[in-house]
Protein backbone atom coordinates (compact mmCIF):
# COMPACT_ATOMS: atom_id res chain seq x y z
CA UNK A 1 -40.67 -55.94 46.30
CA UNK A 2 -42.66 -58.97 44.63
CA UNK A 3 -39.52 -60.56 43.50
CA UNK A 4 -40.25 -59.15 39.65
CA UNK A 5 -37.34 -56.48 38.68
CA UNK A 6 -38.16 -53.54 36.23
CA UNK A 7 -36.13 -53.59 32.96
CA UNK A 8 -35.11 -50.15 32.10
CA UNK A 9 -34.15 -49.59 28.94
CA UNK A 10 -31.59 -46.95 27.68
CA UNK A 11 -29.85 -43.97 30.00
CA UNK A 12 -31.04 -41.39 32.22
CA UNK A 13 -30.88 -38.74 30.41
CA UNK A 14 -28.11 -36.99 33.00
CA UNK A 15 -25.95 -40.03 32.06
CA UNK A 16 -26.10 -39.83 28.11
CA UNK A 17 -25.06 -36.21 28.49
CA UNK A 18 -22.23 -36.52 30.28
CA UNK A 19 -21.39 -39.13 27.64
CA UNK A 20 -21.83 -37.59 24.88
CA UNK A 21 -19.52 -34.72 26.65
CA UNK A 22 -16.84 -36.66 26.77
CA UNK A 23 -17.30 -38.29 23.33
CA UNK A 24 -17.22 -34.78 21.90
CA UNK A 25 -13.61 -34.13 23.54
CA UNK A 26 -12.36 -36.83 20.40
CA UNK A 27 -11.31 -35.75 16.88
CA UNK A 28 -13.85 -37.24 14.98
CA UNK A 29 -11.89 -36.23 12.14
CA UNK A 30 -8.84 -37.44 13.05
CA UNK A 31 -6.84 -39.23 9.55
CA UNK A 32 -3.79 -41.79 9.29
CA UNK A 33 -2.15 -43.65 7.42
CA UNK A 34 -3.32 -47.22 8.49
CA UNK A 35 -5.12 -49.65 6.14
CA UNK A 36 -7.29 -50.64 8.96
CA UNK A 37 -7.85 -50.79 12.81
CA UNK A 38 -8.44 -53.55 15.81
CA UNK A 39 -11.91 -53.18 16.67
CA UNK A 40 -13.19 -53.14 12.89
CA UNK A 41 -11.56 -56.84 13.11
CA UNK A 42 -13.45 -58.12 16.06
CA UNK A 43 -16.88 -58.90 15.30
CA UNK A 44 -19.63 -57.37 16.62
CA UNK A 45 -20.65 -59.63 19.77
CA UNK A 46 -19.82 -58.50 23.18
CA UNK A 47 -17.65 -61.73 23.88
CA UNK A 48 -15.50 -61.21 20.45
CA UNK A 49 -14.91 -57.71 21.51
CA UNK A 50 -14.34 -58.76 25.05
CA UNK A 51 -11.69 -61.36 24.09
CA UNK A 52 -9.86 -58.59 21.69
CA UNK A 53 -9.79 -56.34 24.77
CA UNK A 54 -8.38 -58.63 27.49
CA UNK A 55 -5.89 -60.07 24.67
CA UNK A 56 -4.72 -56.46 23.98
CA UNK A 57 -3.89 -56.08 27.85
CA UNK A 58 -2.75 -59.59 29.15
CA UNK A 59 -1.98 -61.43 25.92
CA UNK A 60 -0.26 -64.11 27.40
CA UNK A 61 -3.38 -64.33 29.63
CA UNK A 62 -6.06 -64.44 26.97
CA UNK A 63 -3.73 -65.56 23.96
CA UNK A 64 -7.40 -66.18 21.71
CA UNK A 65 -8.23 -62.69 20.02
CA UNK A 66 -11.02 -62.72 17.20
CA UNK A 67 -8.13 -59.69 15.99
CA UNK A 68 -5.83 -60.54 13.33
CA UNK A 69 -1.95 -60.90 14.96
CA UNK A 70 -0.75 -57.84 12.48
CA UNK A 71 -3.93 -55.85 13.94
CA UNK A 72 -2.81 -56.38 17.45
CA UNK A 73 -0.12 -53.83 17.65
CA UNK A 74 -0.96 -51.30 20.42
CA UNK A 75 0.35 -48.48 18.12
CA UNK A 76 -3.34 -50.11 16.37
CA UNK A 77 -5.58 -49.87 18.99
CA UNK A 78 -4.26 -46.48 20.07
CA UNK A 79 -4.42 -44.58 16.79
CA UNK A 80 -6.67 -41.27 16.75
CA UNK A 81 -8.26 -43.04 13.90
CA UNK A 82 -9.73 -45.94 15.81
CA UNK A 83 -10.55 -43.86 18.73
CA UNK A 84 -12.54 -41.77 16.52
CA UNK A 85 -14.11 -45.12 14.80
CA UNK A 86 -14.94 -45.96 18.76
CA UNK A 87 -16.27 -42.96 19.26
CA UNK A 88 -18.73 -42.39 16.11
CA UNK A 89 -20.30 -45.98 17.09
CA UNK A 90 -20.84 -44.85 20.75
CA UNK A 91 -23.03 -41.81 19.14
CA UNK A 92 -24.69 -43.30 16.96
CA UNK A 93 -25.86 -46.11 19.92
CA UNK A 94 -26.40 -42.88 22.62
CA UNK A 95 -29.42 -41.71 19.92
CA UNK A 96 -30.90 -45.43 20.13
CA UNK A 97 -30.69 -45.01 23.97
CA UNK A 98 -32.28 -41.35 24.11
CA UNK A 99 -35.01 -43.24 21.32
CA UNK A 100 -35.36 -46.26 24.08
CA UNK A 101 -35.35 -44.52 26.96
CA UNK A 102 -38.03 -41.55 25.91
CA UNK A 103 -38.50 -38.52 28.41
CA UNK A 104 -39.05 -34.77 27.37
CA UNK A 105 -36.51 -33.23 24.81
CA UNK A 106 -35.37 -30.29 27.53
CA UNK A 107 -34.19 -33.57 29.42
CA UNK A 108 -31.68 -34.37 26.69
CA UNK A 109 -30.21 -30.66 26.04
CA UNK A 110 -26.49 -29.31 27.22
């Protein structure tokens, strides 16, 4: 090695399969009857979404969230809704990695 590391960009293609698998397995239809959801809340940076995670599991631990205190209910961040929120924003970022990370299309099929 010369001390330079590739960057590689995206996911293997096995990878954003077996992803998109398991996204599939969620109700992307799912309804409720909640005005809004946690992760909606946080904003969009890795560490705000970070601190609303850790907050939801050891709040006394990491008592800053970026998500509103009547957001913070795990009832919230449970909900079929927000999974399916979670989920449709995972998709939509696996087609920027298949985009990114290029490769034949036979490489991307079930």
């Amino acid at each position: 090695m010369d001390g330079h590391f590739a960057v590689v960009r995206g996911l293997p293609p096995s990878y954003a399969r077996d992803l998109a698998a398991a996204l599939a397995t969620i109700d992307l239809d799912a309804s409720c009857e909640h005005p809004r959801h946690p992760w909606p809340a946080a904003e969009s940076t890795v560490q705000s979404q970070y601190r609303a995670v850790v907050h939801l599991h050891a709040p006394d631990d990491h008592p800053d969230t970026p998500v509103p205190a009547e957001l913070s209910s795990r009832e919230l961040w449970e909900c079929p809704v927000h999974y399916a929120q979670l989920a449709r924003e995972a998709l939509k970022e696996l087609e920027g990695w298949r985009t990114m990370r290029g490769g034949d299309a036979e490489d991307w099929e079930d």
